[in-house]
C-alpha atoms as a PDB file:
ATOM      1  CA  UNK A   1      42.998  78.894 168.754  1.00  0.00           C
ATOM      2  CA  UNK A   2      45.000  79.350 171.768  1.00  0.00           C
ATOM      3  CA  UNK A   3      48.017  76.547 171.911  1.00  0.00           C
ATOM      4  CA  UNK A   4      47.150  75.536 175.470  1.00  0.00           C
ATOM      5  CA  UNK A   5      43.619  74.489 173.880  1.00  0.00           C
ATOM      6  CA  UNK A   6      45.159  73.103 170.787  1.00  0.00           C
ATOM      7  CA  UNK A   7      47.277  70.755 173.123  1.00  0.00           C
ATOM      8  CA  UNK A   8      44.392  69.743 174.401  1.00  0.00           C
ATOM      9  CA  UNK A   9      42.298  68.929 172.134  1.00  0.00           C
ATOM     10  CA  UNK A  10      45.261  67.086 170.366  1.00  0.00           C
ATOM     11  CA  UNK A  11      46.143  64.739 173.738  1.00  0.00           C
ATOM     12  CA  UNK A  12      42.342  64.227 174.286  1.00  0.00           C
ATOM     13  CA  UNK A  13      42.074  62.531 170.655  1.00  0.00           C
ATOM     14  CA  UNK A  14      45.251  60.550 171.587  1.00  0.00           C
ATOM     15  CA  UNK A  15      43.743  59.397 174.476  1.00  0.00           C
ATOM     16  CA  UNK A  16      40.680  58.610 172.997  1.00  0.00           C
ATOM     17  CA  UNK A  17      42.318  56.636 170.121  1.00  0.00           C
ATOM     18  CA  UNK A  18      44.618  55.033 172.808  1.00  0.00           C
ATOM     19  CA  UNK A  19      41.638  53.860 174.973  1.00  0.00           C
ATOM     20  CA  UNK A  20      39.375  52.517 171.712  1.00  0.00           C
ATOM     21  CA  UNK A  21      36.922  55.177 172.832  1.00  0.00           C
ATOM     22  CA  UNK A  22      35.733  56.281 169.951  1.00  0.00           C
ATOM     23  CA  UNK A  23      36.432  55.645 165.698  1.00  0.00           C
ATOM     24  CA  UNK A  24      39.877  55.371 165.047  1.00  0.00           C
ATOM     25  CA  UNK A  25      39.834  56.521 161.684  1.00  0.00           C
ATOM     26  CA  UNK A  26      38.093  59.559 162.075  1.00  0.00           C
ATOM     27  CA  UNK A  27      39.984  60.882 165.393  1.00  0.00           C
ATOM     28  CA  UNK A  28      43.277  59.755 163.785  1.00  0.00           C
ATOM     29  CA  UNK A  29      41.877  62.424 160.867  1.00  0.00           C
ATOM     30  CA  UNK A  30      41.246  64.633 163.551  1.00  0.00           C
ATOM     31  CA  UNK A  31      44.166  64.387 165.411  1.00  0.00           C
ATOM     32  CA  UNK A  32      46.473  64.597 162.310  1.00  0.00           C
ATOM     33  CA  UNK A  33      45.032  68.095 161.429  1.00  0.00           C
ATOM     34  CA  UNK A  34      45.213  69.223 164.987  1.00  0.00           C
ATOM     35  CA  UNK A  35      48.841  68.257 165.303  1.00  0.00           C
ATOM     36  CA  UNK A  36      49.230  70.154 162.269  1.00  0.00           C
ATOM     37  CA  UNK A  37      48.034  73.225 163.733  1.00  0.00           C
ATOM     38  CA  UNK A  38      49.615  73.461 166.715  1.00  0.00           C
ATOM     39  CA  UNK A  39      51.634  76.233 166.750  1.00  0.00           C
ATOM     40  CA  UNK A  40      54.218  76.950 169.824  1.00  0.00           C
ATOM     41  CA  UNK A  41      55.945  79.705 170.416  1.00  0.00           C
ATOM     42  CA  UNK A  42      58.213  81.845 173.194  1.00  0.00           C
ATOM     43  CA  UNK A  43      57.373  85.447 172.894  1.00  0.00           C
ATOM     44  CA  UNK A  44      61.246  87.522 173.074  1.00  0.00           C
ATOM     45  CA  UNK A  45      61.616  89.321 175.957  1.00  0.00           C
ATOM     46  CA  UNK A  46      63.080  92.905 175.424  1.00  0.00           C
ATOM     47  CA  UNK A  47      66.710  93.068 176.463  1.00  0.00           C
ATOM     48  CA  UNK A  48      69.358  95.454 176.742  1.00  0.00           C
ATOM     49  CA  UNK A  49      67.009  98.481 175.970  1.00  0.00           C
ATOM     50  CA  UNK A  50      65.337  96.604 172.845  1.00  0.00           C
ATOM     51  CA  UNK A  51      61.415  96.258 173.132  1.00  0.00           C
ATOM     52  CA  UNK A  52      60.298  93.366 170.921  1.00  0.00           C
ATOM     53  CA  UNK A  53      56.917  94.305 171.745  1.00  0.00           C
ATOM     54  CA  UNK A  54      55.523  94.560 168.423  1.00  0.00           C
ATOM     55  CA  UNK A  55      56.835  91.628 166.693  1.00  0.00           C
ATOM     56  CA  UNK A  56      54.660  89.317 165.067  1.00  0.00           C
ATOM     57  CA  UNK A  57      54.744  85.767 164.935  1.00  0.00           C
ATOM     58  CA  UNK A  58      54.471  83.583 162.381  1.00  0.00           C
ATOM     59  CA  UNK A  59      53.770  79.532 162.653  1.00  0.00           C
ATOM     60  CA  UNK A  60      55.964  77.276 159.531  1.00  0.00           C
ATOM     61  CA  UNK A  61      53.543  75.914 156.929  1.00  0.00           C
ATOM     62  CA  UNK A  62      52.982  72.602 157.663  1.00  0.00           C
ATOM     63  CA  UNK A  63      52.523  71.491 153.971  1.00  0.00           C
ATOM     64  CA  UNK A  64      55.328  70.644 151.573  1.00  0.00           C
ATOM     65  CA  UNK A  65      56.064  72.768 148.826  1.00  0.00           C
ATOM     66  CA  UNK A  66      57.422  70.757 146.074  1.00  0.00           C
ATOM     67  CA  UNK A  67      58.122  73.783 144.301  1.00  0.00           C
ATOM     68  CA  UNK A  68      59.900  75.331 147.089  1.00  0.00           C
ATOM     69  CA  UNK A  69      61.998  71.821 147.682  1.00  0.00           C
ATOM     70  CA  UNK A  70      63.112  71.601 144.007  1.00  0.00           C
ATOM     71  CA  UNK A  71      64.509  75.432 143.910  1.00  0.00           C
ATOM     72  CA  UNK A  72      66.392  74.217 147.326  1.00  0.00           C
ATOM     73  CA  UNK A  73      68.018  71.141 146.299  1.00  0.00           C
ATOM     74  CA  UNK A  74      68.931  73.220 143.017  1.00  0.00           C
ATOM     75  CA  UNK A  75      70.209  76.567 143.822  1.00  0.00           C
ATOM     76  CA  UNK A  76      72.555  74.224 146.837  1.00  0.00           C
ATOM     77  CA  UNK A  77      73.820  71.899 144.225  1.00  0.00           C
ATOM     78  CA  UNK A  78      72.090  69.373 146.579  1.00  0.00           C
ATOM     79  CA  UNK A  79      70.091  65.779 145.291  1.00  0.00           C
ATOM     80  CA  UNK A  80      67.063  64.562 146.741  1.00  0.00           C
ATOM     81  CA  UNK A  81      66.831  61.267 148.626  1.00  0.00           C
ATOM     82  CA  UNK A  82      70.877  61.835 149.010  1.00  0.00           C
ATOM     83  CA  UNK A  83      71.411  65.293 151.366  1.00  0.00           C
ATOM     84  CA  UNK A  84      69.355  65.290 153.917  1.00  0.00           C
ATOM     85  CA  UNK A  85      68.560  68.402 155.105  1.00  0.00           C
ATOM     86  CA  UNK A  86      64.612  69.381 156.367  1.00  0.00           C
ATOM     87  CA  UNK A  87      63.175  72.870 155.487  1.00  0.00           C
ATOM     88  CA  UNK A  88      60.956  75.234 157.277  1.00  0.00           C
ATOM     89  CA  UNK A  89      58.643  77.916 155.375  1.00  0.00           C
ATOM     90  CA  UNK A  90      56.240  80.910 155.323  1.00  0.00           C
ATOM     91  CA  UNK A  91      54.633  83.400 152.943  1.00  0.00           C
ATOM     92  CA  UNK A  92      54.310  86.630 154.363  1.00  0.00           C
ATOM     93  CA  UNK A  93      54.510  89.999 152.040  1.00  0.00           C
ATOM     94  CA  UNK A  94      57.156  92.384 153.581  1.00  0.00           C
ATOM     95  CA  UNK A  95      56.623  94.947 151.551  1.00  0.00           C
ATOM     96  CA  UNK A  96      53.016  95.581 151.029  1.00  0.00           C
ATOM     97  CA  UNK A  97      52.536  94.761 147.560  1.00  0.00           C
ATOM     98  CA  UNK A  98      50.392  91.720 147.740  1.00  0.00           C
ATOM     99  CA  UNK A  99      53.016  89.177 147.046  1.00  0.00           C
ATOM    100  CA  UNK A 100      54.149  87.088 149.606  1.00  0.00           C
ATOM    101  CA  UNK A 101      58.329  86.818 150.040  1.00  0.00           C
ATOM    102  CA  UNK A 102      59.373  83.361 151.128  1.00  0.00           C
ATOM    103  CA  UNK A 103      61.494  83.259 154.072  1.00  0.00           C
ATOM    104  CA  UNK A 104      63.414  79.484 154.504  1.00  0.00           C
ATOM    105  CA  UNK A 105      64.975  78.137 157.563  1.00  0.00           C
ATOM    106  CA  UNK A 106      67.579  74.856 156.819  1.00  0.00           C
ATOM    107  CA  UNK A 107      68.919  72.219 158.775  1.00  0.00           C
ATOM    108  CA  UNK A 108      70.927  69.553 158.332  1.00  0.00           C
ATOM    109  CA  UNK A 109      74.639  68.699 157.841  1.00  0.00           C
ATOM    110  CA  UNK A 110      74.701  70.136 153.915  1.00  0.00           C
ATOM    111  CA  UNK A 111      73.257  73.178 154.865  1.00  0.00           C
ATOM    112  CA  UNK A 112      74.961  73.549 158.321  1.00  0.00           C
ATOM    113  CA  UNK A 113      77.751  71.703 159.216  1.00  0.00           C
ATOM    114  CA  UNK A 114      78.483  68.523 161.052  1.00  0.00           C
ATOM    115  CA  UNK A 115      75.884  69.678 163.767  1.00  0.00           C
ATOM    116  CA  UNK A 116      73.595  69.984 161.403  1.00  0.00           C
END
């Protein structure tokens, strides 16, 4: 689904829940799994010669990996519930040989600094 539909399908239910139009519980359902599939992103424009044309995009997962955390907080000499850094994720095999590579994005002020 397009993200301009996926917007608004996700403020309709809002609205709806907002307004008592409709069961709470099950739009709130609904709305939680839209939000979670929203997926935004800018397409690069090429610059300076380079033609970014045939990138493809990936959305995070948008379900924690406990697996994923614990190898994290370990391999960064970090502890849980004390550094507080957030983690972004996605599977995607790289090399054709039907096993996903992980690729990690961190923030926070462990991981990057005082800007975090």
């Amino acid at each position: 689904m397009s993200s301009s539909i996926n917007d608004f399908i996700y403020y309709k239910l809002l609205t709806d829940i907002l307004f008592k139009k409709t069961n709470e519980n099950a739009y709130r359902r609904q709305l939680n799994s839209t939000k979670n599939n929203l997926c935004i992103y800018k397409k690069l424009n090429g610059q300076d010669g380079i033609d970014f044309s045939s990138i493809e995009y990936y959305c995070s997962e948008n379900i924690r990996d406990n697996k994923l955390e614990k190898a994290i907080m370990d391999s960064l000499g970090l502890e849980e519930y004390k550094d507080d850094i957030r983690y972004y994720y996605n599977r995607i095999d790289i090399n054709d040989d039907n096993r996903p590579e992980v690729f990690v994005y961190l923030t926070g002020i462990p991981v990057c600094g005082t800007g975090g």
